[in-house]
Protein backbone atom coordinates (compact mmCIF):
# COMPACT_ATOMS: atom_id res chain seq x y z
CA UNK A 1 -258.99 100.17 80.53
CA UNK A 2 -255.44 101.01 79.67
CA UNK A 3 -253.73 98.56 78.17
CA UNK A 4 -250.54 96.81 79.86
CA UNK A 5 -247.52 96.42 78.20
CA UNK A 6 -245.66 92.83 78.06
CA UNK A 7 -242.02 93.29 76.68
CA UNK A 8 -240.59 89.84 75.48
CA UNK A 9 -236.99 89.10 74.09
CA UNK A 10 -237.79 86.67 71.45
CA UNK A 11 -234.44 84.93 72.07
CA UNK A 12 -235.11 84.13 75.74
CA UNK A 13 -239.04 83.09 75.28
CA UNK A 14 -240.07 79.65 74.44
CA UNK A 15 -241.14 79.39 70.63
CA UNK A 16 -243.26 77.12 69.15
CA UNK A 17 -242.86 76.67 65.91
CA UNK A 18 -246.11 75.42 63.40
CA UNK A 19 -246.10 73.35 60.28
CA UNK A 20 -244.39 74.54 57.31
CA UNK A 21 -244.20 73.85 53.87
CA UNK A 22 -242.57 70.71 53.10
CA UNK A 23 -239.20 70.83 51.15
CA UNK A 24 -239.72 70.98 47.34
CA UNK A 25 -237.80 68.39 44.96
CA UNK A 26 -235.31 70.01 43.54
CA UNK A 27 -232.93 67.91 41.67
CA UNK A 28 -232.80 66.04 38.09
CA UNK A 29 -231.18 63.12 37.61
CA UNK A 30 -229.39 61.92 34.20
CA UNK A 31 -227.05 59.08 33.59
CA UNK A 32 -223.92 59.28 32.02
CA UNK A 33 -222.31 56.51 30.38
CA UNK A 34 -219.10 55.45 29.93
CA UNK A 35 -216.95 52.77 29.09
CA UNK A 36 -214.36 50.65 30.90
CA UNK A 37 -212.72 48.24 28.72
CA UNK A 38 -209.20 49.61 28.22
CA UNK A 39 -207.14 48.08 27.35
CA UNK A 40 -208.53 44.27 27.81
CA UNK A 41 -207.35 41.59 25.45
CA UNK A 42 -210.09 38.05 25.08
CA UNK A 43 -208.03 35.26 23.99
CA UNK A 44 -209.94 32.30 22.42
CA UNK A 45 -208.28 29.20 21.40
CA UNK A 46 -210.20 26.68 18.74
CA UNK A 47 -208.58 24.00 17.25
CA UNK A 48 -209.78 21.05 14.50
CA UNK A 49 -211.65 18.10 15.67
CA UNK A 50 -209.83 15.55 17.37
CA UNK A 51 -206.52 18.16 18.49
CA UNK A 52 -205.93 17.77 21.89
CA UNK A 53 -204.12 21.01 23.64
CA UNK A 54 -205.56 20.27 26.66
CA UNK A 55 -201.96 19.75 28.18
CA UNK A 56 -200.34 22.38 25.31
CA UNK A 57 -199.24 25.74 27.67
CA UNK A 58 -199.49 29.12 25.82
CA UNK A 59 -197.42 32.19 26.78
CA UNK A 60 -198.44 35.86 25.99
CA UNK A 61 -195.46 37.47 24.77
CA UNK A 62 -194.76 41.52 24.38
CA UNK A 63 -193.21 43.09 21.79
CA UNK A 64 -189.96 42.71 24.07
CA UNK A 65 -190.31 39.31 23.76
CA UNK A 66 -191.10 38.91 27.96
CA UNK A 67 -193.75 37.18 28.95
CA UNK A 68 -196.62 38.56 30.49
CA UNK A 69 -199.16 35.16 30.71
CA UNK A 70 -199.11 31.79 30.28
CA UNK A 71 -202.43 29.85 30.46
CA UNK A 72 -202.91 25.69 29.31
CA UNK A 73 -205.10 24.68 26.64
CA UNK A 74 -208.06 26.37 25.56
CA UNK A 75 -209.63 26.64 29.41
CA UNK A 76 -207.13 26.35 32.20
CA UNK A 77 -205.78 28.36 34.64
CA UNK A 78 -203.80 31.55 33.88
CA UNK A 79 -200.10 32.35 35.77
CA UNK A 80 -199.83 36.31 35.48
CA UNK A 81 -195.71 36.83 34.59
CA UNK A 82 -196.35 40.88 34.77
CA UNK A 83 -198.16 41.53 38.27
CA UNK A 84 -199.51 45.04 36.59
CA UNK A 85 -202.06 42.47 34.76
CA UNK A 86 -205.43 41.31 36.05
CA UNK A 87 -206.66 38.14 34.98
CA UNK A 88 -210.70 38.53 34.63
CA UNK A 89 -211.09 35.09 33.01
CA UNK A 90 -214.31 32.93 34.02
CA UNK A 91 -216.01 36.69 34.42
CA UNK A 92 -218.91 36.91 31.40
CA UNK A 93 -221.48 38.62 33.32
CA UNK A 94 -221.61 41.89 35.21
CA UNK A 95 -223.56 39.34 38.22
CA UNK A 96 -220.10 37.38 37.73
CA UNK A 97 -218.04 39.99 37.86
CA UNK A 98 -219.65 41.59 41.31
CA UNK A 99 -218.93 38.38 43.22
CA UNK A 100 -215.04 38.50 42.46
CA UNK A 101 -212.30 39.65 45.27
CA UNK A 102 -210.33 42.00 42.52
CA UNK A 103 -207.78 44.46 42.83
CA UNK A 104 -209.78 46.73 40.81
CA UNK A 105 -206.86 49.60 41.43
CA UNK A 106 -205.40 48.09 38.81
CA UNK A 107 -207.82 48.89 36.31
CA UNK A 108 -210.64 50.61 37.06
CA UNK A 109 -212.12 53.37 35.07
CA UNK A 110 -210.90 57.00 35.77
CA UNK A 111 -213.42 59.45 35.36
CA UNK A 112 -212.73 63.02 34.89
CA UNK A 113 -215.72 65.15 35.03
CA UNK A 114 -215.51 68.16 32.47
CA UNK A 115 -216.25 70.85 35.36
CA UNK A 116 -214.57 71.22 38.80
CA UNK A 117 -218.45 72.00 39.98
CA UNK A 118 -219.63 68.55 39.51
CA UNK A 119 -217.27 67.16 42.59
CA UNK A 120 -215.56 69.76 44.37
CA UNK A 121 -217.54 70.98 47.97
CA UNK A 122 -219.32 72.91 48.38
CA UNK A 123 -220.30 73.20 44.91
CA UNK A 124 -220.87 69.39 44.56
CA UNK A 125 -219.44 66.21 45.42
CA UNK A 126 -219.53 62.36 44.67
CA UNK A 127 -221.52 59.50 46.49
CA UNK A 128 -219.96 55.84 45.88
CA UNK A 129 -221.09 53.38 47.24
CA UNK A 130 -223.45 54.78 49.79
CA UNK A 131 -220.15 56.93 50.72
CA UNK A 132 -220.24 60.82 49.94
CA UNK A 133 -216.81 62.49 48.81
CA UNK A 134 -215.89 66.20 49.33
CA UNK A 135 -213.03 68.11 47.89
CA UNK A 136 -212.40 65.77 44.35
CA UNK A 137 -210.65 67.68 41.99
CA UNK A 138 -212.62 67.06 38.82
CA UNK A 139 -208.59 67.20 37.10
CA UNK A 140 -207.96 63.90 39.40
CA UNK A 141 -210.92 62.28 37.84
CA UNK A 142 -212.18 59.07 40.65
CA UNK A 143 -212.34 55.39 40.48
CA UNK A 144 -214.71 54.13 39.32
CA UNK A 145 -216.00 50.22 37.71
CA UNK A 146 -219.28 48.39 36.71
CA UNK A 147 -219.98 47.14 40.37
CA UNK A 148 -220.03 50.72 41.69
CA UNK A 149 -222.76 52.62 41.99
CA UNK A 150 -221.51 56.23 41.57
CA UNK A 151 -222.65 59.41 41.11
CA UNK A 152 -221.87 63.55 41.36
CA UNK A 153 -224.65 65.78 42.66
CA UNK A 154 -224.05 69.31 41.76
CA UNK A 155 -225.27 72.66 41.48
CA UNK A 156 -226.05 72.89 37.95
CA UNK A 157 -225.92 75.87 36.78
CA UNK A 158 -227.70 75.15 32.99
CA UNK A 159 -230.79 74.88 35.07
CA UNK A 160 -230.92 78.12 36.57
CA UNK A 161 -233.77 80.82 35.60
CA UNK A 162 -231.28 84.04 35.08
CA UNK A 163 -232.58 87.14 34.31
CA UNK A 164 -229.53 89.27 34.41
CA UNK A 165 -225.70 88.97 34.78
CA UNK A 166 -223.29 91.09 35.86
CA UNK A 167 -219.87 91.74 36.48
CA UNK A 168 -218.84 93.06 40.05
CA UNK A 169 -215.64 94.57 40.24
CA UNK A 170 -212.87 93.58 42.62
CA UNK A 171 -212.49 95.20 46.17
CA UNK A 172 -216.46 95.91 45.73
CA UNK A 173 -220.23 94.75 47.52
CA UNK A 174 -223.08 94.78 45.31
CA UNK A 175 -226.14 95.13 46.74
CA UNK A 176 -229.72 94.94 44.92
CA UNK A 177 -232.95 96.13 47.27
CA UNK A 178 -236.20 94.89 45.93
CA UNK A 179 -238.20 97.75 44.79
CA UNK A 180 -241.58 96.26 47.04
CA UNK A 181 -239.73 96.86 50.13
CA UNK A 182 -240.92 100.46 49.77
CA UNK A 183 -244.71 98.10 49.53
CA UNK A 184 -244.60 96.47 52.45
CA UNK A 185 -243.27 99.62 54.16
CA UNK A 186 -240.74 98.25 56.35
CA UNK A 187 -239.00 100.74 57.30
CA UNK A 188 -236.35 99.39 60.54
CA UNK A 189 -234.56 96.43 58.40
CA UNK A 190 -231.09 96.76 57.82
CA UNK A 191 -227.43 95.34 57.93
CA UNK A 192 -224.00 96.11 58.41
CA UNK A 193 -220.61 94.20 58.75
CA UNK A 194 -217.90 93.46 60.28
CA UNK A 195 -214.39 93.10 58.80
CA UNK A 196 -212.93 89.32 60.15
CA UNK A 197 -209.59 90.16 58.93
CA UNK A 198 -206.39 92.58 59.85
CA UNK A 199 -206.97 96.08 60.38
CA UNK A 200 -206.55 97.59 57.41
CA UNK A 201 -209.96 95.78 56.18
CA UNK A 202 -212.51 98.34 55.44
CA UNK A 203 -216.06 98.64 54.93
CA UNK A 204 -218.06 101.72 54.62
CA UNK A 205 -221.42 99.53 55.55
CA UNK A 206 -220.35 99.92 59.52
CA UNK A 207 -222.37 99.65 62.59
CA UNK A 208 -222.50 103.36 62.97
CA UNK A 209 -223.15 103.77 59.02
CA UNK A 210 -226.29 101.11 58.43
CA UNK A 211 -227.37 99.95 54.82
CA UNK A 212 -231.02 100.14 55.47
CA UNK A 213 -233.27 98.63 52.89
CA UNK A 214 -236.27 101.07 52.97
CA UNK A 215 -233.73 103.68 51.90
CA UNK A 216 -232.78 101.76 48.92
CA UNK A 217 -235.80 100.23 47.68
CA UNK A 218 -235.31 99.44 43.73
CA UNK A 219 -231.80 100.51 43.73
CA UNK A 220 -228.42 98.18 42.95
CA UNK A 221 -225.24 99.98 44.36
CA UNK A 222 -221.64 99.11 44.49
CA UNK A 223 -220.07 99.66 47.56
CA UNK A 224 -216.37 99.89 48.12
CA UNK A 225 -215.19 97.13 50.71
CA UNK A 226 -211.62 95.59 51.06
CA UNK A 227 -211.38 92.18 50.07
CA UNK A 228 -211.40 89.54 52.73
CA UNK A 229 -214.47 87.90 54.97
CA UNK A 230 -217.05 89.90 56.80
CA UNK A 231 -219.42 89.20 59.32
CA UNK A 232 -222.90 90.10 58.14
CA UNK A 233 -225.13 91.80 61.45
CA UNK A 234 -228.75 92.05 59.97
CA UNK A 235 -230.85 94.39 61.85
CA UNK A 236 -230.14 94.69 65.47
CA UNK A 237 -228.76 91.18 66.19
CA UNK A 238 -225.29 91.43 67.53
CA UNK A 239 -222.86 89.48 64.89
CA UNK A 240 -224.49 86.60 63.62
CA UNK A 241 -222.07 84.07 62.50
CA UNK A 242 -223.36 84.50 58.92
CA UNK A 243 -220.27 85.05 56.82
CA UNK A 244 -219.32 86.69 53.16
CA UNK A 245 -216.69 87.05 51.37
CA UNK A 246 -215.16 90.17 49.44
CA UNK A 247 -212.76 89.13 46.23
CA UNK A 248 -209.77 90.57 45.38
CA UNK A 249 -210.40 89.98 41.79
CA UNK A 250 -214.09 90.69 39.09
CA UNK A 251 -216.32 87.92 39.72
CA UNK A 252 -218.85 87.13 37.60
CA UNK A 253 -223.15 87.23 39.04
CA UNK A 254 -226.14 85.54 37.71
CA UNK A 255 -229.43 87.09 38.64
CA UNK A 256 -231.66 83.70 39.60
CA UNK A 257 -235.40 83.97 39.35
CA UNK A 258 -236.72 80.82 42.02
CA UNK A 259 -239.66 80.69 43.75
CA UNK A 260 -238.85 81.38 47.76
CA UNK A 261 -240.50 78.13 48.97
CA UNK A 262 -238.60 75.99 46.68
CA UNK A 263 -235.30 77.75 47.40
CA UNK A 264 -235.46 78.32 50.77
CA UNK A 265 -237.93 75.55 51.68
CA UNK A 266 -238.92 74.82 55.26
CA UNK A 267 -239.33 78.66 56.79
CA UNK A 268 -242.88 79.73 55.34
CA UNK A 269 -245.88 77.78 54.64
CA UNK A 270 -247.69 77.21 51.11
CA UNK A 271 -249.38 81.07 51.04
CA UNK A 272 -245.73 82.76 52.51
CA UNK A 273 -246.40 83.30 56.11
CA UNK A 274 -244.89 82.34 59.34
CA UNK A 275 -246.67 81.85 62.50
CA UNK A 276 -244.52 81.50 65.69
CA UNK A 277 -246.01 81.04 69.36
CA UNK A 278 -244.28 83.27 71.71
CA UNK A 279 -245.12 81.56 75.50
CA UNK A 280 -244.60 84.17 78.09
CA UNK A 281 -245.39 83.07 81.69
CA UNK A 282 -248.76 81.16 81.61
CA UNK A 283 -249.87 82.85 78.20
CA UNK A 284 -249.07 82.13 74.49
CA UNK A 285 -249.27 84.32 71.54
CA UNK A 286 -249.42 83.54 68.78
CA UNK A 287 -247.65 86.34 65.64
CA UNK A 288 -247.91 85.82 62.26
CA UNK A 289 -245.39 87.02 59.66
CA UNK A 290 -246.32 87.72 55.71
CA UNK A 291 -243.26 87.32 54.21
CA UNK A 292 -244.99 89.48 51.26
CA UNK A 293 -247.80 91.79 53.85
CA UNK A 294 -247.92 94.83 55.60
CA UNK A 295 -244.01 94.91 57.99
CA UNK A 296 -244.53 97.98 59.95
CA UNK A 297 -245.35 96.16 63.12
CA UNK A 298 -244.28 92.55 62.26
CA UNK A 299 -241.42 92.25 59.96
CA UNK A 300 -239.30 89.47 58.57
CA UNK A 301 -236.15 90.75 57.48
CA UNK A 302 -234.01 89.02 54.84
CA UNK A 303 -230.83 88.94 53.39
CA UNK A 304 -229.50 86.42 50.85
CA UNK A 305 -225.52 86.37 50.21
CA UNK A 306 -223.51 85.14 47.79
CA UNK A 307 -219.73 85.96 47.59
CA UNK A 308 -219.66 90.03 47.64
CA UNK A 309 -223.08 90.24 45.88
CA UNK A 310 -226.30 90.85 48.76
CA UNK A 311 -229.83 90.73 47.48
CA UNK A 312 -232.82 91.98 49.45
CA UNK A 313 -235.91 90.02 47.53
CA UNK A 314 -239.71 90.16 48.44
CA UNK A 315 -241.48 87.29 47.25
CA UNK A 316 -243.96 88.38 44.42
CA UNK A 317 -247.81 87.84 43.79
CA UNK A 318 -246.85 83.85 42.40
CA UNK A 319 -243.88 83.53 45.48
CA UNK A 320 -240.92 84.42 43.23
CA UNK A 321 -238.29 85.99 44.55
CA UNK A 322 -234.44 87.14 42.52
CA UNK A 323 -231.77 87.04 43.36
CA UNK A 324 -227.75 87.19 42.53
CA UNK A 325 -225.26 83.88 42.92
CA UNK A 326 -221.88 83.97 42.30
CA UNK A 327 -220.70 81.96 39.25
CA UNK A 328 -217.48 81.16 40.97
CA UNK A 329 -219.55 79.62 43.89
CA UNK A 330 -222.86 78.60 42.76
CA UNK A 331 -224.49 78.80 46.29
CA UNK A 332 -225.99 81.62 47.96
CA UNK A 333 -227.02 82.00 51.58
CA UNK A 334 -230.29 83.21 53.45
CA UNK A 335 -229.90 85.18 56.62
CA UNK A 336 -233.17 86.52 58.63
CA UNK A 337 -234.56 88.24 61.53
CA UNK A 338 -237.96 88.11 63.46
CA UNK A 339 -239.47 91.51 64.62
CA UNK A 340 -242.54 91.76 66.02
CA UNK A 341 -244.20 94.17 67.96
CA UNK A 342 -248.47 93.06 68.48
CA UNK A 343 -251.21 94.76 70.30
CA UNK A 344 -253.48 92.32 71.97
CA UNK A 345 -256.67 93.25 74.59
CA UNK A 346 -254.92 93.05 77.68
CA UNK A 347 -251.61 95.23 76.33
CA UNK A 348 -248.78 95.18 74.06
CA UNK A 349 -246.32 92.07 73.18
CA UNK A 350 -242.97 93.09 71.02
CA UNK A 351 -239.96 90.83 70.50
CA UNK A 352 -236.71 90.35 68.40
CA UNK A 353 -234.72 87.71 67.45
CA UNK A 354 -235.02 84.25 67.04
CA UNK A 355 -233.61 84.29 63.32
CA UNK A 356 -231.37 81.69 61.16
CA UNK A 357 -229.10 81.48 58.78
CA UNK A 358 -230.33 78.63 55.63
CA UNK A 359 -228.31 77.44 52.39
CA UNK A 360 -229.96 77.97 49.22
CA UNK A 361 -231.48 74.83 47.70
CA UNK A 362 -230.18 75.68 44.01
CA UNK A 363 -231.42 73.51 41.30
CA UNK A 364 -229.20 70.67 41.22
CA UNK A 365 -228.25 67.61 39.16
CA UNK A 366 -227.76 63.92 40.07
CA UNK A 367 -225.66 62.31 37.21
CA UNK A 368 -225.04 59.05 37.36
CA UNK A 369 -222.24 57.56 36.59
CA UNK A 370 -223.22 54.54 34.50
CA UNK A 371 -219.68 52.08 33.74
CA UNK A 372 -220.29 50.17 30.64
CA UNK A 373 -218.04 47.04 30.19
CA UNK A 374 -218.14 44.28 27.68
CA UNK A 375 -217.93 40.58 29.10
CA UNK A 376 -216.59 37.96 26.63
CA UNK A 377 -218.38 34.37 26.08
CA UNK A 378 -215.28 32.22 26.56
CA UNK A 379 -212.28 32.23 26.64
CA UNK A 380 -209.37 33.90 28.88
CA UNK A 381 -210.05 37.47 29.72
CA UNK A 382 -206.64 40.21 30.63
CA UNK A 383 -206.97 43.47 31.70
CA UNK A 384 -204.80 46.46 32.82
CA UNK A 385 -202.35 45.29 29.73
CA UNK A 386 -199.89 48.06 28.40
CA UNK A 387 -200.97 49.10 25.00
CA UNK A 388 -198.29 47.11 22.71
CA UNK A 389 -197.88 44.12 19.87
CA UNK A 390 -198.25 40.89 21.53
CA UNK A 391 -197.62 37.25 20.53
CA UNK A 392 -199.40 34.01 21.72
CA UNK A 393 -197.15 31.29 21.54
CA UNK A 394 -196.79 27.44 22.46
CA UNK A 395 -194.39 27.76 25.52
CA UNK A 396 -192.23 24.75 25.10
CA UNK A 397 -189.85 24.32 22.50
CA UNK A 398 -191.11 21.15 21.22
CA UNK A 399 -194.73 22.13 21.30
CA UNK A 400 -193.83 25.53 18.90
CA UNK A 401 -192.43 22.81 16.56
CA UNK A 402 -195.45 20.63 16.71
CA UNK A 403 -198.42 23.21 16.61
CA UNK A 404 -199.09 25.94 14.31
CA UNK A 405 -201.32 29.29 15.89
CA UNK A 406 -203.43 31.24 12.71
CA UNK A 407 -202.26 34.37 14.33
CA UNK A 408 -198.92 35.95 14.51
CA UNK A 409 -199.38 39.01 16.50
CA UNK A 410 -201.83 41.04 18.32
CA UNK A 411 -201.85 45.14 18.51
CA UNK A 412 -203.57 45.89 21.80
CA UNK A 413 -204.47 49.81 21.54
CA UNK A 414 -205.74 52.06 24.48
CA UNK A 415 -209.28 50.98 23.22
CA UNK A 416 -212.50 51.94 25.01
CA UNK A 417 -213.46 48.40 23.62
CA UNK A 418 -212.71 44.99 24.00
CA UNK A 419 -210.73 43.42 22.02
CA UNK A 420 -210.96 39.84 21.01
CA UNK A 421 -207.88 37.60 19.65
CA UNK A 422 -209.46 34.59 18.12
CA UNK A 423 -206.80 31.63 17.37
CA UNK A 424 -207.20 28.75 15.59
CA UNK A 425 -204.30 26.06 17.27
CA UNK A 426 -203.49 23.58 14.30
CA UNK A 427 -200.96 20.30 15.39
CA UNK A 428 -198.77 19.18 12.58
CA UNK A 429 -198.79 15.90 11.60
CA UNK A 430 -196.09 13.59 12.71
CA UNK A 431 -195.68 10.32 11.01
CA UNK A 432 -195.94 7.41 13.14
CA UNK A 433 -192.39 5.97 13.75
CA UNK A 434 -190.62 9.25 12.91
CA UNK A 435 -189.38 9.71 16.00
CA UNK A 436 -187.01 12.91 15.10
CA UNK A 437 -189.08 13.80 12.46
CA UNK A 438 -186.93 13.96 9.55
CA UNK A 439 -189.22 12.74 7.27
CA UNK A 440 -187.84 9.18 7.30
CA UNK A 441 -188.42 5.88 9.83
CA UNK A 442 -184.67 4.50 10.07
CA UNK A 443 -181.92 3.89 12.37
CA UNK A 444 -182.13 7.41 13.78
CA UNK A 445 -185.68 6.76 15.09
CA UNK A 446 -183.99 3.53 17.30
CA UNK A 447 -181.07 5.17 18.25
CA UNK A 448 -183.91 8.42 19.66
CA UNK A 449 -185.78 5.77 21.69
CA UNK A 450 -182.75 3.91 22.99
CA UNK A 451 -181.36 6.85 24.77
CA UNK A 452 -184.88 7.29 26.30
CA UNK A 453 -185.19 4.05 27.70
CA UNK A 454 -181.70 4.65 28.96
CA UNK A 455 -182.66 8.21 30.52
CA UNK A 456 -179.74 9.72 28.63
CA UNK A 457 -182.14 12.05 26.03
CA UNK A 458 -185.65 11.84 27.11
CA UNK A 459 -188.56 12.68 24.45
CA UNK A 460 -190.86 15.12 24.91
CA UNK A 461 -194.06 16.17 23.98
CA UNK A 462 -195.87 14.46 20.86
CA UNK A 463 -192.38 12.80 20.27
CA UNK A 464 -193.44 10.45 22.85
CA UNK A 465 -196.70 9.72 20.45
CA UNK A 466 -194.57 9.17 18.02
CA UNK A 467 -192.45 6.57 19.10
CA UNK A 468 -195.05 4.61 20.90
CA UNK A 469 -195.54 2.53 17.33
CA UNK A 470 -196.95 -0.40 19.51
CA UNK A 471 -199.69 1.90 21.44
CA UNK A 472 -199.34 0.68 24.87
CA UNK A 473 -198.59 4.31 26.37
CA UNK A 474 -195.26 3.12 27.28
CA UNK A 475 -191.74 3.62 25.42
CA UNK A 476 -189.74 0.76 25.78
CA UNK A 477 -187.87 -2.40 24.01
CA UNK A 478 -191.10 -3.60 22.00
CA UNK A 479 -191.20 -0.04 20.32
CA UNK A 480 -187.49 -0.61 19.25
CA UNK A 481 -188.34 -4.43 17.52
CA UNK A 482 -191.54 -3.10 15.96
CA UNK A 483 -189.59 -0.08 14.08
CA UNK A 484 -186.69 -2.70 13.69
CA UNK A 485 -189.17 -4.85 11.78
CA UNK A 486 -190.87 -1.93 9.79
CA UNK A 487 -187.44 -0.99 8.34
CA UNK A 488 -186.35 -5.09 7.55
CA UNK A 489 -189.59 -4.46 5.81
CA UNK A 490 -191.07 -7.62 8.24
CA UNK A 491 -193.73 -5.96 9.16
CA UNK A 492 -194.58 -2.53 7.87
CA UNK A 493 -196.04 0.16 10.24
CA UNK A 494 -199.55 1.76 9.20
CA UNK A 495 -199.39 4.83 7.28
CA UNK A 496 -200.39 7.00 9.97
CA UNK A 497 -200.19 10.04 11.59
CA UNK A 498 -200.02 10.97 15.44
């Protein structure tokens, strides 16, 4: 019986596509820590048993002398003077810390990642947050603090297998043919392009002049081809969509040794083959493709692309394949073609078509991006402070005269650490009766309290504590008599100090 012939454009016929190998895991993750706390300043106020500062406000004084906080006793609330400041006081625990409404702007970490590969597309790029982030320039550095969860995913180069690197100059194509195409005798795949730019773009690999593999099997030739982007047509598709690009200037190549499922994953199963169902009318058949068999009849042609360097790669005997990727890039491409041509009992089925384009799964590297940042016990916590020499002070005149602070000044430094200004508030001690605190209870000490009663010089502060001889938290006429008395030597105050 002679056999009928079925002719079938792969492109117009249904295709059903089987099972193939599952994508391999192809990424390592690391954590990179750094640190935030620059520069923050953790202000602790003790004082002696029995010294009340409870009511005693503080400022935080530059070298300038302007004031950049002032805060009341050793746990009240802080009034920021310099709006550049962010007061992080009450925060001791990173839980703390992720329940606050901050304008972390102000001082976040910046982090600058040492290679513009770690966060610049298509290369790599940063997730925050559940948010991904294309086109960072690793010179910027990004945002980031100890409530974010951050990380860059990159093509990592440190991880690739190379077995050879090379140099290709500019205005040139290099293109490496795996010496087992000549083994798997395929003898119809091949490729040209087509120039995307002005006229004057030239290629010698034209439509009319085909680079066919068979031809080349084993050999790595450099090609003359004016810079620009080209169209690459891989056996007798019309143009494909599947771009490359010729530099004007030497790039550097790395020769990467990968197995094909793992770079490529999703196109062949675990033993390298492809089986597509090609439905034609009522009947389906069924073609199998060895990516590393026999391609005289059924053939799978490949070509994977990176900048101006094109690799044709069989898979070996453990489903290697090499190829080159440009270190300027750090991706390469896949572009492939079905051909088929089957005979079955009741005629002949042949087909083209029905290939793709895929992006090379290069090993890759998920760093995160670990903040570090030191929470204080107690005390009041600033951040975002300009590196300088500060002073804590008592804030009203009378208090600086009646309390004594163990430290004078405070360098804050563009530290990765925090630093930690631990005062000691001492009050002096005024002798009961001494109203203005010359040393002596006279005249001068009823003449002070007088003109407070009267309203025309009010006391302040622990002067108040000092003229209330009687105790009954009130200045008034009695307090007068009593020091009156004391200084008739009537009645003597007690020896004691307020």
């Amino acid at each position: 019986m002679k056999k009928k012939m079925i002719a079938a454009i792969s492109m117009a016929a249904m295709m059903l596509m089987t099972p193939l190998a599952a994508a391999a895991e192809n990424i390592t993750k690391i954590t990179t820590n750094v640190r935030l706390n620059k520069p923050y300043l953790n202000i602790n106020l003790k004082t002696d048993s029995g010294t009340d500062i409870s009511k005693v406000k503080f400022a935080l004084k530059n070298s300038k002398g302007k004031t950049v906080a002032t805060f009341t006793g050793a746990n009240g609330k802080v009034s920021l003077e310099d709006k550049n400041v962010v007061d992080l006081t009450g925060i001791h625990s990173l839980a703390s810390y992720k329940t606050q409404d901050l304008p972390e702007w102000k001082y976040l970490y910046r982090y600058y990642p040492e290679s513009n590969a770690k966060c610049q597309y298509p290369f790599g790029k940063v997730e925050k947050n559940g948010e991904s982030y294309n086109y960072i320039e690793a010179k910027e550095g990004f945002m980031v603090g100890p409530a974010d969860d951050a990380s860059l995913i990159y093509t990592d180069k440190t991880r690739f297998n190379i077995v050879e690197v090379v140099t290709v100059p500019a205005n040139t194509l290099l293109i490496d043919v795996d010496k087992k195409v000549k083994d798997i005798k395929d003898t119809t795949s091949c490729f040209h392009l087509v120039p995307l730019g002005n006229n004057n773009q030239k290629c010698e690999i034209t439509a009319k002049n085909k680079y066919r593999f068979y031809e080349h099997a084993g050999k790595k030739d450099l090609v003359s081809a004016t810079s620009g982007e080209y169209e690459i047509e891989i056996t007798n598709l019309g143009a494909s969509g599947d771009r490359t690009t010729v530099p004007d200037h030497a790039v550097r190549y790395a020769k990467v040794r990968m197995k094909f499922n793992n770079v490529f994953p999703g196109i062949a199963d675990d033993d390298l083959k492809v089986t597509r169902n090609y439905k034609m009318k009522n009947d389906t058949y069924p073609v199998t493709y060895d990516l590393r068999g026999n391609m005289e009849k059924i053939i799978f042609s490949s070509l994977i692309y990176s900048g101006s360097a094109l690799t044709v790669s069989i898979p070996d005997s453990e489903g290697y394949v090499e190829f080159w990727v440009s270190e300027e890039e750090l991706q390469a491409e896949l572009t492939y073609n079905f051909t088929y041509g089957v005979d079955l009992e009741n005629g002949f089925i042949a087909g083209t078509g029905g290939g793709s384009a895929v992006k090379a799964d290069l090993p890759k590297t998920k760093e995160k991006i670990n903040v570090l940042m030191d929470f204080p016990k107690s005390g009041y916590l600033l951040a975002a402070l300009t590196p300088d020499k500060y002073t804590i002070v008592a804030d009203d005149k009378y208090d600086s005269k009646y309390y004594d602070l163990s430290v004078g000044s405070i360098t804050v430094t563009d530290s990765k650490k925090m630093q930690t200004a631990n005062i000691k508030v001492t009050k002096k001690p005024l002798l009961l009766g001494d109203v203005n605190q010359d040393g002596l209870i006279n005249v001068s000490d009823i003449l002070a309290i007088a003109l407070h009663i009267r309203g025309y010089k009010l006391l302040h502060s622990r002067e108040l504590l000092t003229a209330d001889v009687n105790g009954s938290n009130d200045i008034n006429v009695t307090d007068i008599i009593t020091i009156a008395a004391h200084i008739k030597k009537k009645k003597l105050l007690p020896n004691k100090y307020v």
